[in-house]
Protein backbone atom coordinates (compact mmCIF):
# COMPACT_ATOMS: atom_id res chain seq x y z
CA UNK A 1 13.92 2.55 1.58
CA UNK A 2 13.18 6.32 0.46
CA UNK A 3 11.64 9.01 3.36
CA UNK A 4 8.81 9.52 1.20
CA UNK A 5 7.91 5.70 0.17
CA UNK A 6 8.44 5.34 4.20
CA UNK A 7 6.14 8.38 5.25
CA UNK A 8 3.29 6.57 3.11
CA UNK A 9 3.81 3.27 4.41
CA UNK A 10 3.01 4.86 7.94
CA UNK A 11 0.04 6.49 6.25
CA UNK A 12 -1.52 3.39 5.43
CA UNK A 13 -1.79 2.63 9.56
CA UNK A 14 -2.10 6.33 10.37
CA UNK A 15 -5.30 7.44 12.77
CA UNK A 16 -7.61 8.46 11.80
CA UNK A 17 -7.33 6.39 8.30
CA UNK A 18 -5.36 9.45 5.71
CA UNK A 19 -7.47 9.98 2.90
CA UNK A 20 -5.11 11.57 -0.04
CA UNK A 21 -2.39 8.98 -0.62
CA UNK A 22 -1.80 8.96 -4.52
CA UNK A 23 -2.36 5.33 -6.05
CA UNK A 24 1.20 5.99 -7.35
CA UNK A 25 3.31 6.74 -4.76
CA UNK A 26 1.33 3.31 -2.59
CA UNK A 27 2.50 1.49 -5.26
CA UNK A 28 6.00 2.76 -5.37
CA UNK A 29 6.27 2.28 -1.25
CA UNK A 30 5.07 -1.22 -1.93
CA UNK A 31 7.39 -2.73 -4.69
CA UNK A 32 10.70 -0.87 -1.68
CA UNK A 33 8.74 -3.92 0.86
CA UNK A 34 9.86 -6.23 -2.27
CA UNK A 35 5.57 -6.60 -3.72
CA UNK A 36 5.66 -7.58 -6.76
CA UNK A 37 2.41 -4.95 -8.62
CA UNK A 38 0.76 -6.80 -11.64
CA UNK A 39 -1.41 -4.73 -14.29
CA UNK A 40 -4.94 -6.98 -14.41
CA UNK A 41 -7.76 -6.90 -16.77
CA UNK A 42 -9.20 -3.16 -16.95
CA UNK A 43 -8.17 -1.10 -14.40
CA UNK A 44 -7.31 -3.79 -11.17
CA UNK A 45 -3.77 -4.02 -10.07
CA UNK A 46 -3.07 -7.19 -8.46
CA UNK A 47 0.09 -6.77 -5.73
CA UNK A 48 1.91 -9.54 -4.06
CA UNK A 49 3.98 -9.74 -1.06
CA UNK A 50 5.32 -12.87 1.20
CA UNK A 51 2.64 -15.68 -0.67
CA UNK A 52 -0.51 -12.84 0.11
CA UNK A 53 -2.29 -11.00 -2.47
CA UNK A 54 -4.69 -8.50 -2.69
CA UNK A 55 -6.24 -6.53 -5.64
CA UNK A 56 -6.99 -2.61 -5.86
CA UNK A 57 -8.95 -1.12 -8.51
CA UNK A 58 -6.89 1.96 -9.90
CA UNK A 59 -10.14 3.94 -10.43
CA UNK A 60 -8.62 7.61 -9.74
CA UNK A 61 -5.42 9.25 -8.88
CA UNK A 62 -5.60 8.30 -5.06
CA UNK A 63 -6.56 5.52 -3.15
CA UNK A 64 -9.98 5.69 -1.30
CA UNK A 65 -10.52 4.90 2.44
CA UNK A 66 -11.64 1.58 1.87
CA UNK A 67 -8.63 0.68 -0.04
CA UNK A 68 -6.45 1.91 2.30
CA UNK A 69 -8.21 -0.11 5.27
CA UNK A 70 -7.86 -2.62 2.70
CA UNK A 71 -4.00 -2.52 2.08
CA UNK A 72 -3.59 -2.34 6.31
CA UNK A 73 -5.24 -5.45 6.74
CA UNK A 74 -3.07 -7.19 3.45
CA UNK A 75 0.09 -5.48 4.94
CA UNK A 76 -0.76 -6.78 8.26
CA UNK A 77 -1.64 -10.39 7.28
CA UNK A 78 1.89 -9.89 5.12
CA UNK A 79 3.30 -9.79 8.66
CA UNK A 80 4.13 -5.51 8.74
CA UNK A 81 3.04 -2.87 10.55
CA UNK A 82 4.29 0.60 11.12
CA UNK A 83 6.92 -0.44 13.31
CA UNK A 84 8.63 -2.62 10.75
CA UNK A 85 9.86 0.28 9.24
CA UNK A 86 11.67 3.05 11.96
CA UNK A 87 11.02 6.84 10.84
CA UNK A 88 14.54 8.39 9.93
């Protein structure tokens, strides 16, 4: 896995909750855990990882705090966490 796709995966359980992490480069750092990211009618991106799936709305460049909280909880119930992947 990349530094960067790495930093942002620790991002999504930082504290407090970051609140500039580009819809992009989530996306990116979630198809390196193997998600599979799925365009869906008008601007929802449906992501899938281990049998779980959640939905985002791609409604601006980066993701919002909710979403973020959101992706925690889906990474979490995905079986991940901030340890699963060591800082270089």
């Amino acid at each position: 896995m990349h530094q960067h796709s790495r930093k942002i995966l620790h991002a999504f359980f930082a504290h407090p909750i970051a609140g500039n992490i580009d819809f992009k480069d989530a996306e990116q750092a979630l198809v390196g855990l193997g998600a599979v990211v799925e365009q869906k009618h008008g601007n929802k991106v449906e992501i899938t990882l281990h049998g779980q799936k959640a939905t985002l709305h791609h409604h601006n460049h980066t993701l919002t705090r909710e979403d973020i909280v959101h992706v925690r909880k889906w990474l979490e119930s995905c079986g991940i966490t901030a340890e699963s992947f060591p800082e270089a």
